[in-house]
Protein backbone atom coordinates (compact mmCIF):
# COMPACT_ATOMS: atom_id res chain seq x y z
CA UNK A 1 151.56 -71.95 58.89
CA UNK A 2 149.38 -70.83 56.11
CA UNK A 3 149.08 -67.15 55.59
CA UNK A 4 145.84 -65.35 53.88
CA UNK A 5 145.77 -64.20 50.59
CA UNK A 6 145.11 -60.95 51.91
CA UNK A 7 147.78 -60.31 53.79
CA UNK A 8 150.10 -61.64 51.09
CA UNK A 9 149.06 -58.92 48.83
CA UNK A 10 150.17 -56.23 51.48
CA UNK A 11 153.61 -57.00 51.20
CA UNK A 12 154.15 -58.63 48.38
CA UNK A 13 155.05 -56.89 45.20
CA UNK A 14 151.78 -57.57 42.94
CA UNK A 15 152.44 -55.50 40.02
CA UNK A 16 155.39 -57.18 39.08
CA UNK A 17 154.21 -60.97 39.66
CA UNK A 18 151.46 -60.73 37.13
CA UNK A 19 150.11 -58.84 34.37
CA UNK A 20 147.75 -56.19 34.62
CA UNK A 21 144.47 -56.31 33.32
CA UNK A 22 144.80 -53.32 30.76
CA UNK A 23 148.43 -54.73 29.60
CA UNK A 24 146.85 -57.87 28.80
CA UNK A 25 146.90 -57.61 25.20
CA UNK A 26 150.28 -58.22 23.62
CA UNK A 27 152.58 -55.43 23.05
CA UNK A 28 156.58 -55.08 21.94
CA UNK A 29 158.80 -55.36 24.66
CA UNK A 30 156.55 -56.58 27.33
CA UNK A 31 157.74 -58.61 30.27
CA UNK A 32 156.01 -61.70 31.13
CA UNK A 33 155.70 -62.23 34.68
CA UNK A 34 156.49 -65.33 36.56
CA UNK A 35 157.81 -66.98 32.52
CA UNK A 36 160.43 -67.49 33.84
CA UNK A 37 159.71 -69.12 36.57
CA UNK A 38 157.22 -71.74 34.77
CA UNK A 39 160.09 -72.40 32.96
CA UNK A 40 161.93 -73.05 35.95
CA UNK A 41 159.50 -75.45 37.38
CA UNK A 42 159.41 -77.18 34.08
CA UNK A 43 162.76 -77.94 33.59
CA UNK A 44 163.59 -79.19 37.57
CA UNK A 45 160.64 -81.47 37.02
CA UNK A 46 162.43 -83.05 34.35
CA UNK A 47 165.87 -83.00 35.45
CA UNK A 48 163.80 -84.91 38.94
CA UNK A 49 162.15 -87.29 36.25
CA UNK A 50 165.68 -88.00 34.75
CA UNK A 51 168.25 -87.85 37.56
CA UNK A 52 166.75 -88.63 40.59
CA UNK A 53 163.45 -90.11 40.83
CA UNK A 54 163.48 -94.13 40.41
CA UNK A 55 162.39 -94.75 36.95
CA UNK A 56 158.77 -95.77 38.11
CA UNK A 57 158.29 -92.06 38.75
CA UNK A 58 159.97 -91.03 35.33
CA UNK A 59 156.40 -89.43 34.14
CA UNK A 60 157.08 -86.22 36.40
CA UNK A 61 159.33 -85.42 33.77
CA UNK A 62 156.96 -85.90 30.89
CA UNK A 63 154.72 -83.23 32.98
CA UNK A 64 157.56 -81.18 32.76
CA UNK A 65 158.57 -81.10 28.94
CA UNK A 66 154.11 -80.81 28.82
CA UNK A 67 154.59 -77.62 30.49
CA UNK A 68 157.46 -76.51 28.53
CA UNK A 69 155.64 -76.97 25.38
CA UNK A 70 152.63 -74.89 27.15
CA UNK A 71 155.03 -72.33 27.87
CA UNK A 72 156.42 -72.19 24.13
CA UNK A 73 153.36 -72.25 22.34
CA UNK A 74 152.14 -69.48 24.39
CA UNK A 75 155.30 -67.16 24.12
CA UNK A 76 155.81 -67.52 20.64
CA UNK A 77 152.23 -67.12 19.70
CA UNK A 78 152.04 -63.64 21.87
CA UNK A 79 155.15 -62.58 20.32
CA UNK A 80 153.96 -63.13 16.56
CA UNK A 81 150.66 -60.32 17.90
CA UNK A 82 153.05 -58.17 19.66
CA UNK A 83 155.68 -57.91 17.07
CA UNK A 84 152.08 -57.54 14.33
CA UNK A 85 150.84 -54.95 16.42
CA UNK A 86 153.71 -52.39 16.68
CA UNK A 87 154.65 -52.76 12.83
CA UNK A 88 151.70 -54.53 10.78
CA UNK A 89 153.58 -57.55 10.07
CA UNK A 90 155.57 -60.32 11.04
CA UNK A 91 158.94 -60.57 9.63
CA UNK A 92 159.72 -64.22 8.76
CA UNK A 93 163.08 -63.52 7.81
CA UNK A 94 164.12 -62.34 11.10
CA UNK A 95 161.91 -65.03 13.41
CA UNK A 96 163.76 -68.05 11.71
CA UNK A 97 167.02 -66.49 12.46
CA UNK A 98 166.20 -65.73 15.74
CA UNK A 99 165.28 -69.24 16.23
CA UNK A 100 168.87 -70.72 14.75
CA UNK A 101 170.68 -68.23 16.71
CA UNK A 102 168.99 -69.36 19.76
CA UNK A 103 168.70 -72.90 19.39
CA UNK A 104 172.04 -73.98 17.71
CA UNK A 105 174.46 -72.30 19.79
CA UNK A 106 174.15 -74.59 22.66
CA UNK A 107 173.17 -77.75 20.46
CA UNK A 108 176.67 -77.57 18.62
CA UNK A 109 178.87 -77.15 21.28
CA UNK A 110 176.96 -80.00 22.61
CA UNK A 111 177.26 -82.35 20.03
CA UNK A 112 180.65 -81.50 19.76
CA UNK A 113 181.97 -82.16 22.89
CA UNK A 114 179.64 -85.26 22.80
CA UNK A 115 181.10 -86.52 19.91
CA UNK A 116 184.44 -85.63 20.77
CA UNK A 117 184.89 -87.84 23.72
CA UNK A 118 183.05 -90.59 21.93
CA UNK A 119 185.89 -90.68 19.11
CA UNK A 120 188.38 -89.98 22.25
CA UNK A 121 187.07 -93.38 23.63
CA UNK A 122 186.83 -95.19 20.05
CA UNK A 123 182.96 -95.23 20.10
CA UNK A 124 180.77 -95.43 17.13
CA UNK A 125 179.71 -92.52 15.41
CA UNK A 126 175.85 -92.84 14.04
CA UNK A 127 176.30 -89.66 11.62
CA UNK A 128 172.49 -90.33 10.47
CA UNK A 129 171.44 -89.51 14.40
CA UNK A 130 173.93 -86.40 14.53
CA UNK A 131 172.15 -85.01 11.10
CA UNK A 132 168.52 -85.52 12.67
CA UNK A 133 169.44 -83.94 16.11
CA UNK A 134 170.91 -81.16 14.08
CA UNK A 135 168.19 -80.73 11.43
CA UNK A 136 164.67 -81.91 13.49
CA UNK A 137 163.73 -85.02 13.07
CA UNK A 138 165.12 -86.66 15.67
CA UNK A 139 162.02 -87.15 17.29
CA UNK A 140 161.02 -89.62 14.16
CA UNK A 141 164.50 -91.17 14.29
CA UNK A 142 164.27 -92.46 17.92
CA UNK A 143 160.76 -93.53 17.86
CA UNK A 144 161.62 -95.84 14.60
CA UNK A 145 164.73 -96.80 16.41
CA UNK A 146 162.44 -98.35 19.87
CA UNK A 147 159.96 -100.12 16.94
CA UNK A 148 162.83 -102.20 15.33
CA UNK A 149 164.66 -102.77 18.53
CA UNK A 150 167.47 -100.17 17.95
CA UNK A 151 169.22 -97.81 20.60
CA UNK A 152 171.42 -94.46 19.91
CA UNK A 153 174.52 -94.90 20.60
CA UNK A 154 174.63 -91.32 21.78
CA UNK A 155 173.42 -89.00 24.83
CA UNK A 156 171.16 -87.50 22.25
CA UNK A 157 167.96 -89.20 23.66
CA UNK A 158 165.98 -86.40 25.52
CA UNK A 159 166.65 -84.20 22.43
CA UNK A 160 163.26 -85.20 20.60
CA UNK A 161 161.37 -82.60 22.42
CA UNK A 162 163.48 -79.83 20.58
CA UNK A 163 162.06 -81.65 17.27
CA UNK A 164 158.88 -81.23 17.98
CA UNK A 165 159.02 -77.57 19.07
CA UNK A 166 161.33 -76.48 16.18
CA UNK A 167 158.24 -77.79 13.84
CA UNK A 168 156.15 -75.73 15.75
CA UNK A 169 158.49 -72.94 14.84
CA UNK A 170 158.34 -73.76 11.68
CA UNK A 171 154.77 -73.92 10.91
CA UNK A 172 153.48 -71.32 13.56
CA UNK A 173 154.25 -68.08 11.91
CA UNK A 174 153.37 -69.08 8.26
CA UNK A 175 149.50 -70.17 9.80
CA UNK A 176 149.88 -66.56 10.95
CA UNK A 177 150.66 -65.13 7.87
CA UNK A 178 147.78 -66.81 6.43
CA UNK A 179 145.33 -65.81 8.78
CA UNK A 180 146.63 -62.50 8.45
CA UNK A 181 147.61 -61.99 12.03
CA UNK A 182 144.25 -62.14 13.13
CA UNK A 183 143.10 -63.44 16.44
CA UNK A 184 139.77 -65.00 15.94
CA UNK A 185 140.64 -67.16 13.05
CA UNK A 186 144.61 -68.33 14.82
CA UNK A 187 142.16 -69.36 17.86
CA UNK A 188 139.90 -71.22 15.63
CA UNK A 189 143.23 -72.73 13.69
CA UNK A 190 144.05 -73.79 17.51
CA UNK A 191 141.19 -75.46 18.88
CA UNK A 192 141.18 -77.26 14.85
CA UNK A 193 144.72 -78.16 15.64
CA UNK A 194 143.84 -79.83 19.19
CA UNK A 195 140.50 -81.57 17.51
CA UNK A 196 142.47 -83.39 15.12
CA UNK A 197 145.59 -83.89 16.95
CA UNK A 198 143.75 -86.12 19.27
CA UNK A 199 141.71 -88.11 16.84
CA UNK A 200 144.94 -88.80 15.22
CA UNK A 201 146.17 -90.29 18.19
CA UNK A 202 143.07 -92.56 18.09
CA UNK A 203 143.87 -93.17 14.69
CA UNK A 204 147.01 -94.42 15.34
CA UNK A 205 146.05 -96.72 17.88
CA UNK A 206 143.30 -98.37 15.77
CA UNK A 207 145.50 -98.77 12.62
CA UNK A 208 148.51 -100.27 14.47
CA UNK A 209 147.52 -101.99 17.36
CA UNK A 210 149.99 -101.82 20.09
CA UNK A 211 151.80 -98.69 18.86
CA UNK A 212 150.07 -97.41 22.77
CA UNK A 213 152.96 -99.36 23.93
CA UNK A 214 155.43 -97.38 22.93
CA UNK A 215 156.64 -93.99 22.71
CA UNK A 216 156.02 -93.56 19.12
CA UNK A 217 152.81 -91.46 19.87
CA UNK A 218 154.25 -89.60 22.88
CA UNK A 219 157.37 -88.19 20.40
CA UNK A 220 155.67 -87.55 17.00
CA UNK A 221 155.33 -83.82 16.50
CA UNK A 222 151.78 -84.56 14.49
CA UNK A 223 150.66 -86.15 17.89
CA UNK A 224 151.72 -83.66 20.35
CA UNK A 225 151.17 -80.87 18.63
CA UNK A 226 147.97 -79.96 20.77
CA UNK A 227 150.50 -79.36 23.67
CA UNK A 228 151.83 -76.43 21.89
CA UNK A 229 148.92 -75.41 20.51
CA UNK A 230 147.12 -75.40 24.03
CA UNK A 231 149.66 -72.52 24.88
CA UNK A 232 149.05 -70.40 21.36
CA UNK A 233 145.24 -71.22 22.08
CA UNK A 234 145.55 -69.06 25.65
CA UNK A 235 147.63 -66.32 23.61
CA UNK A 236 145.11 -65.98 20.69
CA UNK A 237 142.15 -65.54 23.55
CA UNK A 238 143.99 -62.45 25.41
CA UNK A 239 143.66 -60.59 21.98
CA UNK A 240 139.98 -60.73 21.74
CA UNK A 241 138.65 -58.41 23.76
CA UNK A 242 134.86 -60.39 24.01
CA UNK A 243 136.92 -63.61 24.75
CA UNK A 244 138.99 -62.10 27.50
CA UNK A 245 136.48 -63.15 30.82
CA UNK A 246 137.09 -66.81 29.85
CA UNK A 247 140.81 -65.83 30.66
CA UNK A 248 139.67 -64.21 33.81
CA UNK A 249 137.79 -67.43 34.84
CA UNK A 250 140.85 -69.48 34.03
CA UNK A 251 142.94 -66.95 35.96
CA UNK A 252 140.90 -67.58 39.42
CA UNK A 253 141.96 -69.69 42.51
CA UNK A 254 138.92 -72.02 41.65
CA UNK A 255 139.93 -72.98 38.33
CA UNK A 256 143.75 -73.22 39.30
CA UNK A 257 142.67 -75.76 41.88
CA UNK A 258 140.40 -77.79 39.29
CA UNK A 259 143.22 -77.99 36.52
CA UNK A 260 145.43 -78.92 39.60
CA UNK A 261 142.83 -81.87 40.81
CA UNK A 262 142.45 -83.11 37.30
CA UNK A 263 146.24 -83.24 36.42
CA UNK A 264 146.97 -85.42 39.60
CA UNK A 265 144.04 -87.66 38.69
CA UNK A 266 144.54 -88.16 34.87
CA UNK A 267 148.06 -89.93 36.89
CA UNK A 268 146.41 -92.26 38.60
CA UNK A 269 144.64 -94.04 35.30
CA UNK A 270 147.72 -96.35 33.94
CA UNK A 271 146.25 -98.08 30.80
CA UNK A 272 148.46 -96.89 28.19
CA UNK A 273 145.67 -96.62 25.35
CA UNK A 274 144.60 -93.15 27.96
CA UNK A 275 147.68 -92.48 28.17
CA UNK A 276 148.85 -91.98 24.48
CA UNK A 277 145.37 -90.87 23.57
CA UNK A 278 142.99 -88.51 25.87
CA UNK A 279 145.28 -87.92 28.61
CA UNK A 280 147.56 -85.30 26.67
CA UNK A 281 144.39 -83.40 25.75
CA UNK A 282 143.36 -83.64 29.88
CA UNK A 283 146.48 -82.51 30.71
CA UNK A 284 146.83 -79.94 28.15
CA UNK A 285 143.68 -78.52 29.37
CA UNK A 286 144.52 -78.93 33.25
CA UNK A 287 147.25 -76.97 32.50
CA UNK A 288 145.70 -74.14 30.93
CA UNK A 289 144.22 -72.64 34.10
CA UNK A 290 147.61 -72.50 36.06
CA UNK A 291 149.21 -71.08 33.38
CA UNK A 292 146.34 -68.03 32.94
CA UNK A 293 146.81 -67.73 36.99
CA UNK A 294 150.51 -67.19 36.89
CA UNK A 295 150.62 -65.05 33.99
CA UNK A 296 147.46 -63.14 33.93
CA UNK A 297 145.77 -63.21 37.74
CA UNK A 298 147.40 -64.19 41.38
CA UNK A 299 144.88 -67.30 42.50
CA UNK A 300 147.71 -67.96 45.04
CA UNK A 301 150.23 -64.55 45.61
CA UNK A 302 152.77 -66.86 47.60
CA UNK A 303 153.11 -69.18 44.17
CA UNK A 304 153.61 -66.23 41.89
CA UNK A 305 155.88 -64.21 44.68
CA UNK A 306 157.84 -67.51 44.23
CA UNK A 307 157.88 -67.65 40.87
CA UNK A 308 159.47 -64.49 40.20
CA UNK A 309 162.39 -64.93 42.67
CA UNK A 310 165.88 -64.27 41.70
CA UNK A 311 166.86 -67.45 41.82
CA UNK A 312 163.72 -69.21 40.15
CA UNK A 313 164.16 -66.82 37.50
CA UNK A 314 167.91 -67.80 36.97
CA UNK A 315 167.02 -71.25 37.02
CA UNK A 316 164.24 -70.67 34.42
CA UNK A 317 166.58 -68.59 31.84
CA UNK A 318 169.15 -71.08 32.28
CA UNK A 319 166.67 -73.88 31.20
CA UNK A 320 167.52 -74.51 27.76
CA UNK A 321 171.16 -75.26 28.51
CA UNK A 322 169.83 -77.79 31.59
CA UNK A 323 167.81 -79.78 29.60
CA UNK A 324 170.57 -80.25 26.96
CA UNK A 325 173.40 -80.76 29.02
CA UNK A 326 171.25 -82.97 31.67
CA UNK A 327 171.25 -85.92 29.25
CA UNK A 328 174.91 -86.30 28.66
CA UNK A 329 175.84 -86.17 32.61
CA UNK A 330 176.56 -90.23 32.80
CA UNK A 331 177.82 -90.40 29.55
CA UNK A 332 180.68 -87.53 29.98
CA UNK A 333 181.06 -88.48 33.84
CA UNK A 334 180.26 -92.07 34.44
CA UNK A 335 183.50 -93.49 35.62
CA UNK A 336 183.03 -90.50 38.60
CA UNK A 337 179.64 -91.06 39.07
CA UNK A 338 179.44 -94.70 39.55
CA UNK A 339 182.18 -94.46 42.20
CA UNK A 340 180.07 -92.99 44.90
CA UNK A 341 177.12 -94.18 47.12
CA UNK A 342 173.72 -93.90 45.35
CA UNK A 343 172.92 -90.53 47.17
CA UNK A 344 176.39 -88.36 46.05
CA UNK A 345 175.93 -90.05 42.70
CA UNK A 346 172.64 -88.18 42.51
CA UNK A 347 173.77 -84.56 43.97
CA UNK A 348 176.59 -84.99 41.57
CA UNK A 349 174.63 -85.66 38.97
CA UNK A 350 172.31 -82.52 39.70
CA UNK A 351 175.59 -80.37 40.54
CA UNK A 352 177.22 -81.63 37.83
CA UNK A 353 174.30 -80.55 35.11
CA UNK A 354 174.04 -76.67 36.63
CA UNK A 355 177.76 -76.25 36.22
CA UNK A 356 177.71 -77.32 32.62
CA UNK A 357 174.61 -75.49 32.17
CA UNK A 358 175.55 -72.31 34.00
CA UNK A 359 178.99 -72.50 31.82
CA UNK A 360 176.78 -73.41 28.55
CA UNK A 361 174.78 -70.05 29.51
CA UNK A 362 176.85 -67.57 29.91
CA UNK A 363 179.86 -68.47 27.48
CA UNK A 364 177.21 -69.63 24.66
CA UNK A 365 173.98 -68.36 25.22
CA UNK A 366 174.30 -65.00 26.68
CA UNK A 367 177.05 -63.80 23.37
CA UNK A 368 174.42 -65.88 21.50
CA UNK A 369 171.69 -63.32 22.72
CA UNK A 370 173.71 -60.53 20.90
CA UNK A 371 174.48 -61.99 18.00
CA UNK A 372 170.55 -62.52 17.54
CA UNK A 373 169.96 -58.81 18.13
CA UNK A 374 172.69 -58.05 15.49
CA UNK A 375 171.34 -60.31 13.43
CA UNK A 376 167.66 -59.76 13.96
CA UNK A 377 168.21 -55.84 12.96
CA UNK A 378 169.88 -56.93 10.00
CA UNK A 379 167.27 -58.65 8.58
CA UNK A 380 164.56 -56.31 9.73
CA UNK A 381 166.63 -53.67 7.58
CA UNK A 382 165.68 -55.71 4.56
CA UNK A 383 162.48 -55.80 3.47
CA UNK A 384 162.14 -57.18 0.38
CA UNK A 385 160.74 -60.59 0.13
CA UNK A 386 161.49 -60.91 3.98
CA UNK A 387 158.23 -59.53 5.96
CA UNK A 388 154.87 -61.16 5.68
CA UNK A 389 152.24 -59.02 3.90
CA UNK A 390 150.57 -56.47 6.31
CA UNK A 391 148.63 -57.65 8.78
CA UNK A 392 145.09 -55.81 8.62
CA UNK A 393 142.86 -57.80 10.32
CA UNK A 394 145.05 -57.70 13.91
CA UNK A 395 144.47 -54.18 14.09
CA UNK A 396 141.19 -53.59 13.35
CA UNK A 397 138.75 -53.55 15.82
CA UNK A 398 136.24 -55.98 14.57
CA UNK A 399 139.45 -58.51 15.06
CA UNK A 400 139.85 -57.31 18.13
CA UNK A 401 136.67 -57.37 19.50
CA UNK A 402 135.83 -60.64 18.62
């Protein structure tokens, strides 16, 4: 039975599944409503993609890690303006250790299990593919490896994606830095980012004809970085005060539904030139408006009730260690989960990946989480040579403004 907006708003707790209008800009310490959740959605499409969806249907997760990305450019991107706002600048020092402390925690005791059963079992060890899961540039590994006809000998595959969002990392708060934090000139750097992103993709295609064929495109951090940048685009609009009806547009039921239509259609076209070329910008784009409704505006009350649910939000926090831990699941357990009927192997295989994950979270992450606090104050302590000049322009109210 479908119930009416209206009455969904009665009883449903509306401040707290969306942002408010007037807390729209960033600010420190802000929760982001129904984050979590996104994240949540993101990561069950992939684990879907990867565990139990026939491998015809493997693209669900590739919508997935597209709204991840979404997700991280946005986040990070509002957290460089809140963090600029409350002190006038954006302390590098501290961001990159944030990041390690956040990242490597998990990916170590990963790998080291990982590798530890492999030299249990005799296996190979490819130390060249530990080094680029471990220092970024894995992505570029594993797409070289599919060109010449190689394989990892690994459960490191699905670990590209971290590549190409630790570049973003990387990059993202010195091109604030240099546009001195302000919000106008980071959304032009966007929308430049997105322009050539895609004609590089066409580039690629015309120099090396066939590269459409494989995933050499689809895991090249210079080639996806418009899905990142779609989410830091969305972030850098909410600071301009002229710009911020666009986000109200995006934020309404009509264009949820339009992003929605043009997701599920930009499916149905299976050439692979679209697909490693204009779709990622369609999609990118599509994408936009559902993640403006969630965030900023309640186009359906029932999808952002759901959203922020206990157990969505668990699911979403506990994301990182899922999508790590999903990929070694056959590799660590195959001589259990071959034994069973097709359907058990599968629940096993999604049981098996929220134990490990749930265990990964809160023995690894969660102490991980404290350690970056004690080591984020740390840093901020020290100033010298550690925080980015001050950051005029995302003050002042002709940034602001627009």
């Amino acid at each position: 039975m479908l119930i009416h907006s209206r009455l969904l708003r009665k009883w449903l707790p509306t401040d707290s599944i969306s942002i408010a209008a007037n807390d729209w800009p960033a600010r420190s310490g802000q929760t982001i409503p129904s984050l979590d959740g996104l994240r949540a959605g993101s990561v069950m499409l992939v684990l879907l993609g990867h565990l139990i969806l026939p491998s015809s249907m493997i693209g669900i997760s590739a919508l997935g890690l597209d709204v991840f990305f979404l997700v991280s450019g946005f986040l990070i991107t509002r957290l460089f303006f809140a963090e600029a706002s409350e002190s006038g600048q954006l302390d590098l020092k501290a961001f990159y250790l944030r990041r390690i402390v956040r990242l490597y925690p998990v990916l170590l005791v990963y790998l080291a299990i990982v590798l530890t059963v492999q030299a249990a079992r005799g296996g190979d060890i490819n130390a060249f593919e530990v080094t680029s899961v471990l220092f970024y540039f894995w992505n570029y590994l594993t797409a070289h490896q599919e060109i010449v006809g190689e394989s990892s000998i690994l459960p490191i595959g699905v670990l590209w994606s971290l590549s190409v969002e630790e570049h973003f990392y990387l990059f993202a708060p010195l091109a604030f830095i240099c546009f001195r934090g302000s919000p106008l000139a980071m959304l032009r750097a966007t929308l430049a980012v997105c322009a050539a992103t895609l004609l590089l993709r066409y580039l690629y295609c015309f120099i090396w004809p066939g590269i459409e064929k494989t995933l050499w495109i689809y895991r090249h951090s210079e080639t996806r970085a418009d899905s990142i940048a779609f989410g830091a685009m969305v972030a850098c609009l909410v600071q301009v005060e002229s710009y911020r009806y666009i986000i109200k547009i995006l934020a309404s039921r009509t264009a949820f539904l339009i992003g929605t239509i043009v997701l599920l259609s930009s499916y149905a076209i299976r050439d692979p030139y679209f697909q490693n070329t204009l779709r990622f910008t369609i999609q990118g784009l599509a994408l936009i408006p559902m993640l403006c409704g969630v965030v900023f505006g309640q186009p359906f009350p029932a999808l952002n009730y759901l959203l922020n649910q206990f157990i969505v939000r668990w699911i979403g926090q506990i994301s990182y260690s899922l999508y790590v831990w999903h990929g070694g699941i056959i590799f660590l357990f195959s001589s259990w989960v071959f034994q069973l009927p097709n359907f058990l192997s599968l629940f096993l295989q999604l049981a098996l990946t929220f134990v490990l994950a749930a265990c990964s979270y809160y023995v690894v992450e969660r102490p991980a989480l404290k350690l970056r606090k004690l080591v984020t104050n740390s840093a901020s302590g020290d100033k010298t040579a550690t925080a980015a000049p001050e950051l005029c322009d995302l003050t002042s109210r002709k940034s602001m403004a627009g």
